[in-house]
C-alpha atoms as a PDB file:
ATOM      1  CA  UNK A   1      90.944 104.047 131.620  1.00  0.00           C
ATOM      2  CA  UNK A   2      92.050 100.731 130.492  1.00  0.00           C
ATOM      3  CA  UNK A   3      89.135  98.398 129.722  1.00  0.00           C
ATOM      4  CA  UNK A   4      88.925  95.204 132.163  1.00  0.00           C
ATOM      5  CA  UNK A   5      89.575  91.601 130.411  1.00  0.00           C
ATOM      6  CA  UNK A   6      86.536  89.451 129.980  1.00  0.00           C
ATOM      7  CA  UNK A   7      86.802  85.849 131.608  1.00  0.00           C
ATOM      8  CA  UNK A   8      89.671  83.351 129.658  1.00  0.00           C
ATOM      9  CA  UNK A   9      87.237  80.846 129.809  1.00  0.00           C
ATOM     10  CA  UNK A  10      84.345  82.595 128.191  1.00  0.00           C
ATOM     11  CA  UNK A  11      87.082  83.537 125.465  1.00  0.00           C
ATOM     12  CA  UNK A  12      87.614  79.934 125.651  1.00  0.00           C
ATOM     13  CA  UNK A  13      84.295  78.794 124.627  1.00  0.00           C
ATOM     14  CA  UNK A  14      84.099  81.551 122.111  1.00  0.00           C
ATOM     15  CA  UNK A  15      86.556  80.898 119.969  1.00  0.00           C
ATOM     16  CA  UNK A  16      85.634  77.307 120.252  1.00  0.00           C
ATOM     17  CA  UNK A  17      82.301  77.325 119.120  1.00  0.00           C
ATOM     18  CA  UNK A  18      82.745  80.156 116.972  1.00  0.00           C
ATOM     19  CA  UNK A  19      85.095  77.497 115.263  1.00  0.00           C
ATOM     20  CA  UNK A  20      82.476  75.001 114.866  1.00  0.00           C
ATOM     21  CA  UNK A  21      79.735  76.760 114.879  1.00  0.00           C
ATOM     22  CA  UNK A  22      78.350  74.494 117.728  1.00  0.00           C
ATOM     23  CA  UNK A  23      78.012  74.517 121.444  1.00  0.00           C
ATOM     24  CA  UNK A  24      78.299  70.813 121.242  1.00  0.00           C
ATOM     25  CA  UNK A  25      81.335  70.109 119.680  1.00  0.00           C
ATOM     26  CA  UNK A  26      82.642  73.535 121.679  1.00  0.00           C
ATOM     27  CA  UNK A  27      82.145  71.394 124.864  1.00  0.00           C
ATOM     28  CA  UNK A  28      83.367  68.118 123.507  1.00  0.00           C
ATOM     29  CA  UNK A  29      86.548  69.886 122.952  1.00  0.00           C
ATOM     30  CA  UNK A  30      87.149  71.922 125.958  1.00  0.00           C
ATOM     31  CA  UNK A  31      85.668  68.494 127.863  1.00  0.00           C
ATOM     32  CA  UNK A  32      83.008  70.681 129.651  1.00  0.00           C
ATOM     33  CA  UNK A  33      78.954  70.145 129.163  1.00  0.00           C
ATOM     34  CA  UNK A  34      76.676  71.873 126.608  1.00  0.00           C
ATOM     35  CA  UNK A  35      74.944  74.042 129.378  1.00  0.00           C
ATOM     36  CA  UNK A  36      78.168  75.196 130.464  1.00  0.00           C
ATOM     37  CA  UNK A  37      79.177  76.479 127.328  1.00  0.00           C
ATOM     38  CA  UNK A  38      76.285  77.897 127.329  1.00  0.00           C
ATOM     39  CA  UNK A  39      76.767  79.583 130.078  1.00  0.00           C
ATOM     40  CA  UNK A  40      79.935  80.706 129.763  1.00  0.00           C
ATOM     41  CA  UNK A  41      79.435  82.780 126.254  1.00  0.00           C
ATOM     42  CA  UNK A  42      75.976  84.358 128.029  1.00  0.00           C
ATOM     43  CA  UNK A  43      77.988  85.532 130.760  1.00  0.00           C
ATOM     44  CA  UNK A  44      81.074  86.929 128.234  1.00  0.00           C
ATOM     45  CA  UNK A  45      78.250  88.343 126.204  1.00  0.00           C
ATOM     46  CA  UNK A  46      76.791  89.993 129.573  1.00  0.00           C
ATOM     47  CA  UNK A  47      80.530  91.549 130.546  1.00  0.00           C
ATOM     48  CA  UNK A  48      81.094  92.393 126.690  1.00  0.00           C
ATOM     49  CA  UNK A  49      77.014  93.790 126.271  1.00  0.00           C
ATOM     50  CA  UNK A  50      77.380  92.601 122.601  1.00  0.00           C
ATOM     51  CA  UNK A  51      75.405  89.539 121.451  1.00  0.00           C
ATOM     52  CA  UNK A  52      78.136  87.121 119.913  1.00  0.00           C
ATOM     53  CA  UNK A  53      75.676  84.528 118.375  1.00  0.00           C
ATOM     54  CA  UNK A  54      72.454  84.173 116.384  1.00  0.00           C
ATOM     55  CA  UNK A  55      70.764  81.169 118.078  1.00  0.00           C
ATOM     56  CA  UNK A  56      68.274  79.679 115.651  1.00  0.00           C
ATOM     57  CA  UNK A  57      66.517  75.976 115.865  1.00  0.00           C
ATOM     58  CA  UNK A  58      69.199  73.708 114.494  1.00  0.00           C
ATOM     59  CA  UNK A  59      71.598  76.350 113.521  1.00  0.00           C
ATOM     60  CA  UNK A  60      74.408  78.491 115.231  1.00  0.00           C
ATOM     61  CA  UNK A  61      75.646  81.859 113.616  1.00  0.00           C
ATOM     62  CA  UNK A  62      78.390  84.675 114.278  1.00  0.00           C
ATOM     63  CA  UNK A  63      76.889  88.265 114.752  1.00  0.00           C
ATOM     64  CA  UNK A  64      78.938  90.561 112.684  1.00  0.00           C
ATOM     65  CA  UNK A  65      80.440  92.287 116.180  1.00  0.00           C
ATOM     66  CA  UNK A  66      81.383  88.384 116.233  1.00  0.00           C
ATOM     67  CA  UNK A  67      83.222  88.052 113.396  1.00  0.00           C
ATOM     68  CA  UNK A  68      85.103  90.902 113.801  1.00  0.00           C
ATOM     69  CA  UNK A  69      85.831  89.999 117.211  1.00  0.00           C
ATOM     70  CA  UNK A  70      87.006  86.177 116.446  1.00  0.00           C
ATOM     71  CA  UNK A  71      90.315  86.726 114.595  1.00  0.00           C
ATOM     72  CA  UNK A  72      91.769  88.835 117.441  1.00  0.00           C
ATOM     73  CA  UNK A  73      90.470  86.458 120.291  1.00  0.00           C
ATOM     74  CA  UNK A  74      92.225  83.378 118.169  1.00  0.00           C
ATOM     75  CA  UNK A  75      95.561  85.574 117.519  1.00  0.00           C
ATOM     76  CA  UNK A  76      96.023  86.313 121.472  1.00  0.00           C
ATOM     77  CA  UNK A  77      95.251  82.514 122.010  1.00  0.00           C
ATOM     78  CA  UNK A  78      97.964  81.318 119.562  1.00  0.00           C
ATOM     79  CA  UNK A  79     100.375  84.287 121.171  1.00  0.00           C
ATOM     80  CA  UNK A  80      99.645  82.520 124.511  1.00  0.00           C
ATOM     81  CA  UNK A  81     100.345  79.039 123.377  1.00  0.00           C
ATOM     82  CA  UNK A  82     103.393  80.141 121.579  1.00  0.00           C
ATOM     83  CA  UNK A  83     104.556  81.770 125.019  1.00  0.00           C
ATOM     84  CA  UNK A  84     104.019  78.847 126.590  1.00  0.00           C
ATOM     85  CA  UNK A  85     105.905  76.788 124.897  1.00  0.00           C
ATOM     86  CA  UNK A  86     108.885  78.760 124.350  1.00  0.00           C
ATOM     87  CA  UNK A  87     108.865  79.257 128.471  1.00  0.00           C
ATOM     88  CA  UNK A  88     108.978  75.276 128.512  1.00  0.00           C
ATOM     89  CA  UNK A  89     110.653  73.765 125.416  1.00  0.00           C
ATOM     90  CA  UNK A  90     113.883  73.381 126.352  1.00  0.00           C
ATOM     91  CA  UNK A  91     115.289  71.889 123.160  1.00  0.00           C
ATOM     92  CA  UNK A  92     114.253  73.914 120.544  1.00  0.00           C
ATOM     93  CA  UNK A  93     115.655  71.095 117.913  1.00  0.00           C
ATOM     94  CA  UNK A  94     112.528  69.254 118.548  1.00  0.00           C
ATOM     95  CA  UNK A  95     110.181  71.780 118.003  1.00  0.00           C
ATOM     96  CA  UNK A  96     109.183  72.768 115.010  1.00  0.00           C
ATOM     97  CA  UNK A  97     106.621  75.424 114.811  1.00  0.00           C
ATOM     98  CA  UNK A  98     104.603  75.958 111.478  1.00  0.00           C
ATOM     99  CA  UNK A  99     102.060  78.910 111.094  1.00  0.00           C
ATOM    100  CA  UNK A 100      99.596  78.167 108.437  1.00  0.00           C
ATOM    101  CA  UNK A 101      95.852  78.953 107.583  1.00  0.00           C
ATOM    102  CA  UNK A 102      93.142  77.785 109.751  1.00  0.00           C
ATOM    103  CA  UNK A 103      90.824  76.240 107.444  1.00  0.00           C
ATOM    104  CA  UNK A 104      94.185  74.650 105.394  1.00  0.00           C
ATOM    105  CA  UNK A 105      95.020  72.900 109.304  1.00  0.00           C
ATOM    106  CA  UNK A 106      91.402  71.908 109.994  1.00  0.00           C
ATOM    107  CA  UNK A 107      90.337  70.300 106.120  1.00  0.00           C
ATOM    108  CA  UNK A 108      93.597  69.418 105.306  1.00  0.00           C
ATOM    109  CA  UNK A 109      97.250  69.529 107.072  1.00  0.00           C
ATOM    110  CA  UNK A 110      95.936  68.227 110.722  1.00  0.00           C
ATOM    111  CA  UNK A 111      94.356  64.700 109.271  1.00  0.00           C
ATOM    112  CA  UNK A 112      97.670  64.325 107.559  1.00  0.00           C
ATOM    113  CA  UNK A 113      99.952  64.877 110.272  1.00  0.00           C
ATOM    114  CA  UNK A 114     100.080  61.862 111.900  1.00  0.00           C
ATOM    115  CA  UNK A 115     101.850  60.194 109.420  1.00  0.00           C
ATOM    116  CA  UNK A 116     104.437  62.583 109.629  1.00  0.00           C
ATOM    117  CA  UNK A 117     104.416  62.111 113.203  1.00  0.00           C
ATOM    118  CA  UNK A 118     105.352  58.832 112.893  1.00  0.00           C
ATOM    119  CA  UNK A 119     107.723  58.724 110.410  1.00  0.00           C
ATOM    120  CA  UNK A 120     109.521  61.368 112.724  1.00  0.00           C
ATOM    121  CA  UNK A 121     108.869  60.898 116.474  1.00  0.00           C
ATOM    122  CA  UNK A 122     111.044  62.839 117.703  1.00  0.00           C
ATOM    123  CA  UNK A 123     109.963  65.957 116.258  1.00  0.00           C
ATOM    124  CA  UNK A 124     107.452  68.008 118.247  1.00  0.00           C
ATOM    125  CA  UNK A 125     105.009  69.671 115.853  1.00  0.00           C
ATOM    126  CA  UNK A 126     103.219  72.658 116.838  1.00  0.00           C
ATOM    127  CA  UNK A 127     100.983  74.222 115.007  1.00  0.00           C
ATOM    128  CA  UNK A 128      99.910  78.154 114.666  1.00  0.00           C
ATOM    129  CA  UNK A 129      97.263  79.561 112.635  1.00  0.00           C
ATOM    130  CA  UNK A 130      97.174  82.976 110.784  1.00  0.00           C
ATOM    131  CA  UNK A 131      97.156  85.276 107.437  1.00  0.00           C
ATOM    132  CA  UNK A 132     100.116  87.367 107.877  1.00  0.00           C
ATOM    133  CA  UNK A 133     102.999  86.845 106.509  1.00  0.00           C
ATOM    134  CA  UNK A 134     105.607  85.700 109.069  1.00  0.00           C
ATOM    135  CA  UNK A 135     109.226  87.315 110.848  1.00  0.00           C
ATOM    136  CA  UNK A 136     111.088  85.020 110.464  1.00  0.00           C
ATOM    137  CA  UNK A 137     113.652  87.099 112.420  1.00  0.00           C
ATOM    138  CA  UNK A 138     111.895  86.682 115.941  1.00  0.00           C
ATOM    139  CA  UNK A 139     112.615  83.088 115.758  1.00  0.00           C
ATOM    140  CA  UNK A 140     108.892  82.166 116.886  1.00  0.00           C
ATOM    141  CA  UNK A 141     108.155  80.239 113.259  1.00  0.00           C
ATOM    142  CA  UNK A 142     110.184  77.961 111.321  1.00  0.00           C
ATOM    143  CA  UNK A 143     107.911  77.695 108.249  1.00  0.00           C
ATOM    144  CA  UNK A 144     104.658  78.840 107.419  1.00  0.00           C
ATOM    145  CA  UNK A 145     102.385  77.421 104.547  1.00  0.00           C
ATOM    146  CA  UNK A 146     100.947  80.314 102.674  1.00  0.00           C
ATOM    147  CA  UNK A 147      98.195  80.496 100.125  1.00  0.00           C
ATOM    148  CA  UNK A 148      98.924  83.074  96.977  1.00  0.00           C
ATOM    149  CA  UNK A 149     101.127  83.132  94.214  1.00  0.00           C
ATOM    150  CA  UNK A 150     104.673  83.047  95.773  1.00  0.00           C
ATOM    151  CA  UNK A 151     105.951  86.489  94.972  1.00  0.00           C
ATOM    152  CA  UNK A 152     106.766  87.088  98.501  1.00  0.00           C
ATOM    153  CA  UNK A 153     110.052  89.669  98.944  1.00  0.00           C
ATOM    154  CA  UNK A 154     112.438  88.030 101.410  1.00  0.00           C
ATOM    155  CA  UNK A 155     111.666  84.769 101.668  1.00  0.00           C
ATOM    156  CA  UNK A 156     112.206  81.161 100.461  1.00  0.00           C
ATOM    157  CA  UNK A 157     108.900  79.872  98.545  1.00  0.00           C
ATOM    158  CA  UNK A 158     108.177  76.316  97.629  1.00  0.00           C
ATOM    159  CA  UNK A 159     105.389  75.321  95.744  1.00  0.00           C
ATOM    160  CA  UNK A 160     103.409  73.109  97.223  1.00  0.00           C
ATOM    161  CA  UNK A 161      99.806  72.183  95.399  1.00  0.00           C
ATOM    162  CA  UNK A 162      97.071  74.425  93.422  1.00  0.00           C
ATOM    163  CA  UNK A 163      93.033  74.397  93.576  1.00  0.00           C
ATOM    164  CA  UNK A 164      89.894  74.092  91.403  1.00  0.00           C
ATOM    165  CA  UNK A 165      86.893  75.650  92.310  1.00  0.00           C
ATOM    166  CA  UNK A 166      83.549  74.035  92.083  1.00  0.00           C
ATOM    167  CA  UNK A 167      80.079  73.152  94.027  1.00  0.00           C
ATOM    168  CA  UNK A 168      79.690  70.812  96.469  1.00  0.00           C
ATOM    169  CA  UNK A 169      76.952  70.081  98.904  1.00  0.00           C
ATOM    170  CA  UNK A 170      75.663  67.326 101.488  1.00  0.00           C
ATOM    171  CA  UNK A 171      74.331  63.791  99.845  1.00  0.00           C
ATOM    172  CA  UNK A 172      71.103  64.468 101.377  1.00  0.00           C
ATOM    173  CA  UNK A 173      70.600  67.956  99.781  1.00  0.00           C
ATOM    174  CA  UNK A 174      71.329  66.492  96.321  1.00  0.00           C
ATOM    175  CA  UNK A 175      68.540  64.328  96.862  1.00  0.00           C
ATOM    176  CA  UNK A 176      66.325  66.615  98.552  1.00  0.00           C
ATOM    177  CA  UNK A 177      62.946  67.933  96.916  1.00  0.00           C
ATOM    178  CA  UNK A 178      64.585  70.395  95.320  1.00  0.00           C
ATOM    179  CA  UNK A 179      66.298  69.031  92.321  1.00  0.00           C
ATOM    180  CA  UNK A 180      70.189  70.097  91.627  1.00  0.00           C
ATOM    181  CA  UNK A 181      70.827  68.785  88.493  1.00  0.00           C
ATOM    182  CA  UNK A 182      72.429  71.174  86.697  1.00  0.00           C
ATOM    183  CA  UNK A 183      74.071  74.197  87.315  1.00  0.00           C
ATOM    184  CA  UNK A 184      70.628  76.439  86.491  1.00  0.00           C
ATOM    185  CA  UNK A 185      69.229  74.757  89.675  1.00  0.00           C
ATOM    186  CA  UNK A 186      71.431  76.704  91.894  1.00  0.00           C
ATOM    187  CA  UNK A 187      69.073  79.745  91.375  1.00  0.00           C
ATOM    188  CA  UNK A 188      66.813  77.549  93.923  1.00  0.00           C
ATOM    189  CA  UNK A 189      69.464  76.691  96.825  1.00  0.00           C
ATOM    190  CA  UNK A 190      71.169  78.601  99.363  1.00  0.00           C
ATOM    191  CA  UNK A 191      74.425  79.014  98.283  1.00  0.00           C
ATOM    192  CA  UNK A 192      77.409  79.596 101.080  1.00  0.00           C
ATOM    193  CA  UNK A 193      79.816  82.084 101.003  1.00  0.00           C
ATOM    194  CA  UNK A 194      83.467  82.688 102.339  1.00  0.00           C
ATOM    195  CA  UNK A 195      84.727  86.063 103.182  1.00  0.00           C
ATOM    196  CA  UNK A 196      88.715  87.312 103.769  1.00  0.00           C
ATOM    197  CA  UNK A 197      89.852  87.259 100.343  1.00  0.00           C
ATOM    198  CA  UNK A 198      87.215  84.893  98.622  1.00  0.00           C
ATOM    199  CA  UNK A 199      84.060  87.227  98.151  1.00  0.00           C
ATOM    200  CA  UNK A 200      84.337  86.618  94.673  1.00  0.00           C
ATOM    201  CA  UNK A 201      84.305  82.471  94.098  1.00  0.00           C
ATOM    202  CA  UNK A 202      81.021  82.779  93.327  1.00  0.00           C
ATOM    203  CA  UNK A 203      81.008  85.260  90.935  1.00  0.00           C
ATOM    204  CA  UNK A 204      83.623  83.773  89.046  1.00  0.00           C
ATOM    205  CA  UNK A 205      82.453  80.820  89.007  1.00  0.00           C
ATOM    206  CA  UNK A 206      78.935  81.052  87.588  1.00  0.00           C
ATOM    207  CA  UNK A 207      80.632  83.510  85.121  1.00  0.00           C
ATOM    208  CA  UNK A 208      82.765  80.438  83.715  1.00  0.00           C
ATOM    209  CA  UNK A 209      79.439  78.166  83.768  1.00  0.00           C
ATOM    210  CA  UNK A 210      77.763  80.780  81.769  1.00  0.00           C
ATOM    211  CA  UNK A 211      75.242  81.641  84.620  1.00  0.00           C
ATOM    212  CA  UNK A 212      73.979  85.251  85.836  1.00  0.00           C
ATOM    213  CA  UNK A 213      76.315  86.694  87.990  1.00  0.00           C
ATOM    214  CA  UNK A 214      73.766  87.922  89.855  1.00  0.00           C
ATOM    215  CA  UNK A 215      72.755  84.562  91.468  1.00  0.00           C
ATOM    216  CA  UNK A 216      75.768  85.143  93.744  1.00  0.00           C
ATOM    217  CA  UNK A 217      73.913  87.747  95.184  1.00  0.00           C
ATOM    218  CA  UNK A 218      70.828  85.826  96.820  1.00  0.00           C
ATOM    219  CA  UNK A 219      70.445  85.839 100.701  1.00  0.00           C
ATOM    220  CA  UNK A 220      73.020  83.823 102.206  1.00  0.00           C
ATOM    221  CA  UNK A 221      75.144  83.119 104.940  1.00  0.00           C
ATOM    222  CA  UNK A 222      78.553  84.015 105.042  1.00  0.00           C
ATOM    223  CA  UNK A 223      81.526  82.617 106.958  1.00  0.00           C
ATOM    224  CA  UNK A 224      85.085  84.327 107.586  1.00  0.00           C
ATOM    225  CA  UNK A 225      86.730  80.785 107.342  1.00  0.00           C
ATOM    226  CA  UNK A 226      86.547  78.157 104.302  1.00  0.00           C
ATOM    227  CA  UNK A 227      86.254  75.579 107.054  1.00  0.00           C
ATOM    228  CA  UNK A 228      83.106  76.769 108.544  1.00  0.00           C
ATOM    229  CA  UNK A 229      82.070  77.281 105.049  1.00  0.00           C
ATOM    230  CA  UNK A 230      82.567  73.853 104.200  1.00  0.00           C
ATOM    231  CA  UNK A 231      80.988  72.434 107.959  1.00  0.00           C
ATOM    232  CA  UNK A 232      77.852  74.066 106.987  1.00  0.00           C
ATOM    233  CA  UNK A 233      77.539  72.221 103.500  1.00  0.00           C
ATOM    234  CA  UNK A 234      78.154  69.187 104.830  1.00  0.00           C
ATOM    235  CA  UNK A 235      75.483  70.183 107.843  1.00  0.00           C
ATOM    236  CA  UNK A 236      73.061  70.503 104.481  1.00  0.00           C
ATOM    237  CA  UNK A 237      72.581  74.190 105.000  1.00  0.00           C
ATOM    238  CA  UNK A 238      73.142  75.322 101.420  1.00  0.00           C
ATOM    239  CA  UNK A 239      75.541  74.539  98.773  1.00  0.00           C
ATOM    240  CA  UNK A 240      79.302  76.164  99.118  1.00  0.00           C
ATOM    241  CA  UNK A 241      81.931  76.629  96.499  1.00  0.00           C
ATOM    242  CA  UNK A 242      84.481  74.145  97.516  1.00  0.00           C
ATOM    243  CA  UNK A 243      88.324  74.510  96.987  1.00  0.00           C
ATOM    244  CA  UNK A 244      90.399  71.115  96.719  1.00  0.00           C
ATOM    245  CA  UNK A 245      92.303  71.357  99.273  1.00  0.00           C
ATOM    246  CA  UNK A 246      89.969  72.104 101.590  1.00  0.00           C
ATOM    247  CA  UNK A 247      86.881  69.151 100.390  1.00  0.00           C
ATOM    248  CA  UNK A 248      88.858  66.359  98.823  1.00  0.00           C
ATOM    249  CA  UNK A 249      88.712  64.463 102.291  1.00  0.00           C
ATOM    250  CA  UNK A 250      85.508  64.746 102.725  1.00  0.00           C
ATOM    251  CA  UNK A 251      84.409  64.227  99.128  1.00  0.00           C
ATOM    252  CA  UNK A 252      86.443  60.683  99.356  1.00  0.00           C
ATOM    253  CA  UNK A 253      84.764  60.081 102.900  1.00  0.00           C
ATOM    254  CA  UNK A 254      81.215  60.840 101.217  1.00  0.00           C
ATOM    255  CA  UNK A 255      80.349  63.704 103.735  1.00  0.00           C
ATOM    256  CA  UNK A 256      80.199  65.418 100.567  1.00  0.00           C
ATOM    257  CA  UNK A 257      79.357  65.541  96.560  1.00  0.00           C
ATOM    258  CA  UNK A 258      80.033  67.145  93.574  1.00  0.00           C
ATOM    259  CA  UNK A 259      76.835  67.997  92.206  1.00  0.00           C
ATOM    260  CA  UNK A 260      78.056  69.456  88.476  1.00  0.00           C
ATOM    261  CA  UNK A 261      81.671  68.773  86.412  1.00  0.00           C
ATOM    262  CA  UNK A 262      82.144  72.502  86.156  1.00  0.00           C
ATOM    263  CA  UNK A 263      85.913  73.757  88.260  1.00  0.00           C
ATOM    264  CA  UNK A 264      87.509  76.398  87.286  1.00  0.00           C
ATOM    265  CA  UNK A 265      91.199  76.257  88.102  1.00  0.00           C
ATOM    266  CA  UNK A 266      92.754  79.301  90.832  1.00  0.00           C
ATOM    267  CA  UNK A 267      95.079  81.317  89.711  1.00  0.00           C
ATOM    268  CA  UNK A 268      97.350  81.012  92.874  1.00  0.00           C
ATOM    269  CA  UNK A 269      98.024  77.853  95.028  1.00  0.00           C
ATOM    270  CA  UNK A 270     100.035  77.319  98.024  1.00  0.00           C
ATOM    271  CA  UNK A 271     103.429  77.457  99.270  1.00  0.00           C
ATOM    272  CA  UNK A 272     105.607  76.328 102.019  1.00  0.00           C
ATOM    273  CA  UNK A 273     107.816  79.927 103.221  1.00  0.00           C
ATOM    274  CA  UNK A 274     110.781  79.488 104.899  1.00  0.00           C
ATOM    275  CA  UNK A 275     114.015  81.613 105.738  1.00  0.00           C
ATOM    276  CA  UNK A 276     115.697  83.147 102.726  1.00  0.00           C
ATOM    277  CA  UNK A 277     119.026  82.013 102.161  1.00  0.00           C
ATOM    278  CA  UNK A 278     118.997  80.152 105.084  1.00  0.00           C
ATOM    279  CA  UNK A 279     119.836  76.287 105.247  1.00  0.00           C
ATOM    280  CA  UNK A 280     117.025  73.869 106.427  1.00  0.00           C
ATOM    281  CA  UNK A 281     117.905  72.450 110.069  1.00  0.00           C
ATOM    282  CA  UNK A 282     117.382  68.775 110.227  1.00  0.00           C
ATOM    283  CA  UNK A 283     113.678  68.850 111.559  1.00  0.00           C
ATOM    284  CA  UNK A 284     112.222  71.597 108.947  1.00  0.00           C
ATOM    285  CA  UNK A 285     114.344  69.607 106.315  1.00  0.00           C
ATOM    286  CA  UNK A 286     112.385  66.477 107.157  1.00  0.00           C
ATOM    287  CA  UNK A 287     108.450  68.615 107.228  1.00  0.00           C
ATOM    288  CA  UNK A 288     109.639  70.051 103.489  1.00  0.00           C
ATOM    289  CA  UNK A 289     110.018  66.021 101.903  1.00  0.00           C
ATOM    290  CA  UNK A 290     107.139  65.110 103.770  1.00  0.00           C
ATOM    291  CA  UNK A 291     104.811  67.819 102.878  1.00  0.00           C
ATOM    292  CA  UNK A 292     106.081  67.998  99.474  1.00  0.00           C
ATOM    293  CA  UNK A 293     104.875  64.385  99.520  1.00  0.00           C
ATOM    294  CA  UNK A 294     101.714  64.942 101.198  1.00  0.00           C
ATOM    295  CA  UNK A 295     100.483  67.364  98.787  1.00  0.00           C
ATOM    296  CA  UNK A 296     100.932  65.234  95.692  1.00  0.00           C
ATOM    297  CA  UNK A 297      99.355  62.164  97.232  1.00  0.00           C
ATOM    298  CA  UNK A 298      95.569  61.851  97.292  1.00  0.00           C
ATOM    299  CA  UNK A 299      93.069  61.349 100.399  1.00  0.00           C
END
């Protein structure tokens, strides 16, 4: 017996504050109120009979039936936008679809975009988020921005920017009552972790300040996105392992610090993936000067 389809708008407010970890900014975005939010993820959580979050005082956090849950509920909403638009875009010429990484479109490609908006208005941008690597031969992408080390089989790879990896944490926990100093005082603070592929930052990095490994291991939150990983530093809940992609804005807007001089450069970086032997159209010729531009200019 096929299993019936909870409500699209309790998906809705899921996967909205699931992405920022807040009923209020969920309902800011969707342009409902708080309580109905609210309402909406009891009642999915009622058809579903899974708890989805951890409701705490001044904190919001995914259960790990959550987490696993999230990435497919984001993937059919993407599928459905994607649908959408190929049903009613006409003039595929002025379209240009680019998948990418969620947290690299939240921290980093999104506040950028404008400008390339305006340089080019009469390119419509559309944005997709996932991990995957892309077909290229179903015609639903035209470029997708890839983090790894650009040994991909069939495709075109440009390189587009690399990362360091080092602390960073909210002003106010940096001068809290706990002191953070130097990098010894981390044994004292939460530290925030990423999953998906970056379960080790931590590790690595304490190994190249010359700290016990082991600190990596104290109780502490985990996210399955850098971005939420980030949100929660800046919300003061710990201290997360920053890549520079991902912080530099917020770093140069003060929403964050850089408590010690430590980084320790990644190995991979990321890439802009495109058709193999394939020549640019006009409108993905344009996004490849300007994002080659973008990435060596600073916030």
């Amino acid at each position: 017996m096929t299993a019936r389809l909870p409500s699209l708008n309790g998906l809705r407010a899921f996967e909205a504050a699931a992405r920022h970890l807040s009923f209020t900014r969920a309902a800011a975005e969707l342009n409902v109120t708080q309580t109905a939010i609210s309402h909406q993820i009891k009642r999915l959580e009622q058809e579903l009979g899974i708890a989805l979050f951890i409701r705490q005082n001044r904190s919001l956090a995914l259960t790990p039936q959550a987490r696993d849950y999230l990435p497919g509920v984001r993937a059919a909403f993407n599928d459905l936008r994607l649908a959408t638009d190929r049903l009613l875009r006409k003039d595929d010429d002025k379209v240009l679809t680019i998948s990418t990484l969620a947290s690299l479109a939240a921290k980093w490609l999104l506040p950028r975009l404008s400008n390339f908006q305006e340089a080019h208005p009469g390119i419509d941008v559309r944005i997709t988020t996932s991990t995957a690597l892309v077909d290229f031969s179903s015609g639903d992408v035209d470029a997708a921005i890839r983090y790894g080390r650009g040994h991909w089989p069939g495709v075109r790879s440009q390189w587009l920017m690399a990362d360091e990896l080092f602390p960073v944490c909210s002003p106010q926990l940096l001068g809290g009552e706990k002191p953070l100093t130097c990098p010894q005082d981390l044994a004292n603070h939460t530290l925030l972790h990423t999953s998906g592929g970056y379960d080790d930052d931590w590790r690595l990095w304490l190994t190249a300040a010359g700290l016990p490994a082991s600190i990596a291991r104290q109780p502490g939150p985990t996210f399955d996105l850098i971005f939420m990983t980030v949100q929660a530093a800046i919300d003061g809940f710990g201290v997360a392992l920053g890549r520079t992609s991902y912080v530099e804005g917020d770093i140069a807007k003060g929403r964050l610090v850089v408590p010690f001089k430590i980084a320790l450069p990644s190995d991979a970086g990321f890439y802009l993936v495109s058709r193999e032997a394939a020549p640019d159209p006009p409108k993905l010729r344009a996004f490849r000067q300007w994002l080659a531009g973008a990435a060596r200019d600073k916030p």
